[in-house]
Protein backbone atom coordinates (compact mmCIF):
# COMPACT_ATOMS: atom_id res chain seq x y z
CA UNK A 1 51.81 21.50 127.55
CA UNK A 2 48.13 21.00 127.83
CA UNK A 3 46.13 20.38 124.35
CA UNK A 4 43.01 18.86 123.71
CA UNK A 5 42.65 15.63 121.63
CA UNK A 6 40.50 13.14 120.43
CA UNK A 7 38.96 11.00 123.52
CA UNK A 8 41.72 8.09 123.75
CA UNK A 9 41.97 4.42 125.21
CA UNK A 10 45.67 5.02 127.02
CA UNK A 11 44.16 8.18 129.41
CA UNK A 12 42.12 5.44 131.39
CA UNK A 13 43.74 5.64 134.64
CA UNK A 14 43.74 8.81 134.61
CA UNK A 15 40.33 9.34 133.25
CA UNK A 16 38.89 7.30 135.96
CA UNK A 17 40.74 9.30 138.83
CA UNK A 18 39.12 12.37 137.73
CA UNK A 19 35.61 10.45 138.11
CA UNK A 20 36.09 9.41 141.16
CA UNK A 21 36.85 13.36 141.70
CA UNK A 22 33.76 14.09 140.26
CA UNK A 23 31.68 11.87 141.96
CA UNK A 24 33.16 12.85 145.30
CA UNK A 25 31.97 16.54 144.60
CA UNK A 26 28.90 15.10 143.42
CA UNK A 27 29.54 16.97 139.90
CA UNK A 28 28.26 14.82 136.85
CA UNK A 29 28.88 17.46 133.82
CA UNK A 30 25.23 17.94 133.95
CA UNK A 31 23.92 14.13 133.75
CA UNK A 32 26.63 12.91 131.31
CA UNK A 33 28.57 11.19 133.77
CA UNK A 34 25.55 9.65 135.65
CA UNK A 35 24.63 8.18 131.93
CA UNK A 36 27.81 7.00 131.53
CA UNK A 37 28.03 5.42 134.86
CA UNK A 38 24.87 3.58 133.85
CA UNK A 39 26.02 2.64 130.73
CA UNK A 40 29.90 1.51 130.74
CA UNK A 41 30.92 1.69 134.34
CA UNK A 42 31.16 -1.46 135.17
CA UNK A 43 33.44 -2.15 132.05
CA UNK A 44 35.82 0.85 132.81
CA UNK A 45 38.14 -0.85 135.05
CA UNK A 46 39.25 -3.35 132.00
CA UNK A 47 41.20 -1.26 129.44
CA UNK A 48 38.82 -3.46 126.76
CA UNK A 49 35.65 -2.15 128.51
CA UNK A 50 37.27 1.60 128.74
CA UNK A 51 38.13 0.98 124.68
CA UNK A 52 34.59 -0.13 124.13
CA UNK A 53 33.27 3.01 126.05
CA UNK A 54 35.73 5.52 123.70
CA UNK A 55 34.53 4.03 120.84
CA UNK A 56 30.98 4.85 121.69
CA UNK A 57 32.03 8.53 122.96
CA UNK A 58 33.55 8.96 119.16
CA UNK A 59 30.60 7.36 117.39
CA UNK A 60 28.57 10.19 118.94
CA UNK A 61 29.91 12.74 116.79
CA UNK A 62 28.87 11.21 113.07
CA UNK A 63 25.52 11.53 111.95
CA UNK A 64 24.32 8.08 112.05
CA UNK A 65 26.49 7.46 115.13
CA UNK A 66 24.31 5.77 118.47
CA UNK A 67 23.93 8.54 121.13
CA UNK A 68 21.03 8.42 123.68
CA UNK A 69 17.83 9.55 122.27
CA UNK A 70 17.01 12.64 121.50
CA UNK A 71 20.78 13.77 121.46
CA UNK A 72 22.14 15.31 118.66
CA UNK A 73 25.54 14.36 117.01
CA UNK A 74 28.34 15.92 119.54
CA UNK A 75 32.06 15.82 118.90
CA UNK A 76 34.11 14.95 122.31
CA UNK A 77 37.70 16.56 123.21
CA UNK A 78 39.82 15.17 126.19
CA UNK A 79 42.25 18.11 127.93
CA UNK A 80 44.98 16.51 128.32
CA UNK A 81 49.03 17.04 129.75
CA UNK A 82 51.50 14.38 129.32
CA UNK A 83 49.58 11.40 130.71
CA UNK A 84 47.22 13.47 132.56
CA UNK A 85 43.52 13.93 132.10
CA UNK A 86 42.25 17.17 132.90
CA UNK A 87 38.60 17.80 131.47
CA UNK A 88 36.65 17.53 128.66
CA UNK A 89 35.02 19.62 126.29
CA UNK A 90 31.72 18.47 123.97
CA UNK A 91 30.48 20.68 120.67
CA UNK A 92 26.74 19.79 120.25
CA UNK A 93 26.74 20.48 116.28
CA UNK A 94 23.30 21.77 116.20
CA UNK A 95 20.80 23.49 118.67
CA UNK A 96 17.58 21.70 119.53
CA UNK A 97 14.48 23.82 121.46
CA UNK A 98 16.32 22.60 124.61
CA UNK A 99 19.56 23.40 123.81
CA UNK A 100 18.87 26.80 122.67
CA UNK A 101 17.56 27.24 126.25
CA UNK A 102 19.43 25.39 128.23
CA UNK A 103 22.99 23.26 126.95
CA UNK A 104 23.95 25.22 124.07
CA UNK A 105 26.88 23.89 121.55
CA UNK A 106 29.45 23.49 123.80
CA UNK A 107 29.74 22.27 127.36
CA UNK A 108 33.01 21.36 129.44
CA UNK A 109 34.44 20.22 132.87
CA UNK A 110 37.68 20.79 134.42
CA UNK A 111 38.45 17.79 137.05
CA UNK A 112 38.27 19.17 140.50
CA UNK A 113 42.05 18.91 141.53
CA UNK A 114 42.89 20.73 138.30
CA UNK A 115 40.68 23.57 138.59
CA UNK A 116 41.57 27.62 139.16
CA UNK A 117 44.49 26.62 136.76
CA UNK A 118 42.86 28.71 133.70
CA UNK A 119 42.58 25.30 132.10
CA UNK A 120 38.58 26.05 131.27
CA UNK A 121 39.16 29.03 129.64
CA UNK A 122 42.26 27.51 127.07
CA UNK A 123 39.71 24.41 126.13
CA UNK A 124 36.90 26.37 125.25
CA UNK A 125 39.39 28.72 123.40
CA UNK A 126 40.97 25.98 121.33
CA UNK A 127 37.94 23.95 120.41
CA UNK A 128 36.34 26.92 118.83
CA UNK A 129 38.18 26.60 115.74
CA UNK A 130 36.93 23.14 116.13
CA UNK A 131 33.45 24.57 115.73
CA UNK A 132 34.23 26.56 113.11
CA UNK A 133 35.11 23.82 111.14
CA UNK A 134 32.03 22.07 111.80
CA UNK A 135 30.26 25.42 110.03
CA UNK A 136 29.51 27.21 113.26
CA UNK A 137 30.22 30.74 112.91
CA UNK A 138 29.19 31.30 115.91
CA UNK A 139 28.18 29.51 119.63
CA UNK A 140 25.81 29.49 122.21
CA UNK A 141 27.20 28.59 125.65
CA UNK A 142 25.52 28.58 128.86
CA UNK A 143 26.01 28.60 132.43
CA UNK A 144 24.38 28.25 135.69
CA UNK A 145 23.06 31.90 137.13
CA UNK A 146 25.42 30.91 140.34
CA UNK A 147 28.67 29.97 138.41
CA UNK A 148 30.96 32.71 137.95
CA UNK A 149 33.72 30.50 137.16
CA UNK A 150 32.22 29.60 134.08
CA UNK A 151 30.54 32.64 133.08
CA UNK A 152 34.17 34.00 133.51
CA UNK A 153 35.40 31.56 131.37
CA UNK A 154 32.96 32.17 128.54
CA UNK A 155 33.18 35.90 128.93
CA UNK A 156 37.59 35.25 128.48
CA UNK A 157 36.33 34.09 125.47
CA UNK A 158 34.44 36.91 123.71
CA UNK A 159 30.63 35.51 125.19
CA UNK A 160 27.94 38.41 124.53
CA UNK A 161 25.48 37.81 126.94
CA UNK A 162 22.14 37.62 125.19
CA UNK A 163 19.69 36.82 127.99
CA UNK A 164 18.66 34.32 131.40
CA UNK A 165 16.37 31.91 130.62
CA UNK A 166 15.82 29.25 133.61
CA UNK A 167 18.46 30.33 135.55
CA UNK A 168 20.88 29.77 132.46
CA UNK A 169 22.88 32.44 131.70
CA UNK A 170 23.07 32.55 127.59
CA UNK A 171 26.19 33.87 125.41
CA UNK A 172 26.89 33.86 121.96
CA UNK A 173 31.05 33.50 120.86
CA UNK A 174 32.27 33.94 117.19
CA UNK A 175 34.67 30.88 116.31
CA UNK A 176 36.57 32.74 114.22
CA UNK A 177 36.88 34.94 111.41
């Protein structure tokens, strides 16, 4: 059964099928995947370099952690069945200027092969309790103007639409009560 878990070492293989996926559509989740191209490609292919690289993703989510500039501290959550990767899921634990306008708290991607499999819709449902615990009563969650996939997704979810800013479509969901 799919769950989501903490971004770990032994889902390499997997992990860097569903790039080359990615890559293929010419999807990045926004620029993350470009960055981490950049950044830890080249080290992926050795399960040291790919430990290296899950580190980092971890160390993003604690205050003092390294994360590129300007980021804000962002906890990470692999989907995951059996051996398989299947996406990933990010809670941003506080809303800069941009991020109100643009990213939000939370942003996810389903790898190509498994998507239309409702797999979107279960990760953002079971990382809001996630939130929650991070004191987030409530999150902002975007999508493109274009994407009804996702807006479908966040609207699965309880997303009030507040407003379009950009071409980003902008919903609020309660993590809980």
């Amino acid at each position: 059964m799919p769950q989501l878990i903490s971004p770990d070492p032994r889902f390499r293989l997997s992990f860097l099928d569903a790039v080359r996926e990615d890559v293929a559509e010419g999807e990045y989740f926004g620029d993350t995947l470009k960055r981490e191209l950049a950044v830890h490609g080249d080290d992926w292919q050795e399960p040291d370099g790919f430990a290296r690289y899950v580190a980092a993703v971890r160390e993003e989510e604690l205050e003092e952690g390294r994360r590129p500039e300007g980021f804000v501290p962002g906890s990470w959550f692999w989907y995951v069945d059996g051996d398989d990767y299947l996406g990933r899921i990010q809670i941003r634990h506080r809303l800069t200027p941009q991020l109100r306008d643009f990213g939000g708290h939370i942003g996810y991607g389903v790898r190509p092969t498994a998507r239309r499999k409702g797999y979107a819709t279960a990760m953002l449902r079971d990382v809001l309790p996630h939130a929650r615990d991070l004191g987030l009563d409530r999150v902002l969650v975007t999508c493109d103007t274009t994407n009804i996939g996702s807006r479908k997704v966040i609207e699965a979810n309880g997303g009030e639409f507040e407003d379009e800013r950009g071409g980003k479509l902008r919903f609020w969901i309660r993590t809980g009560h």
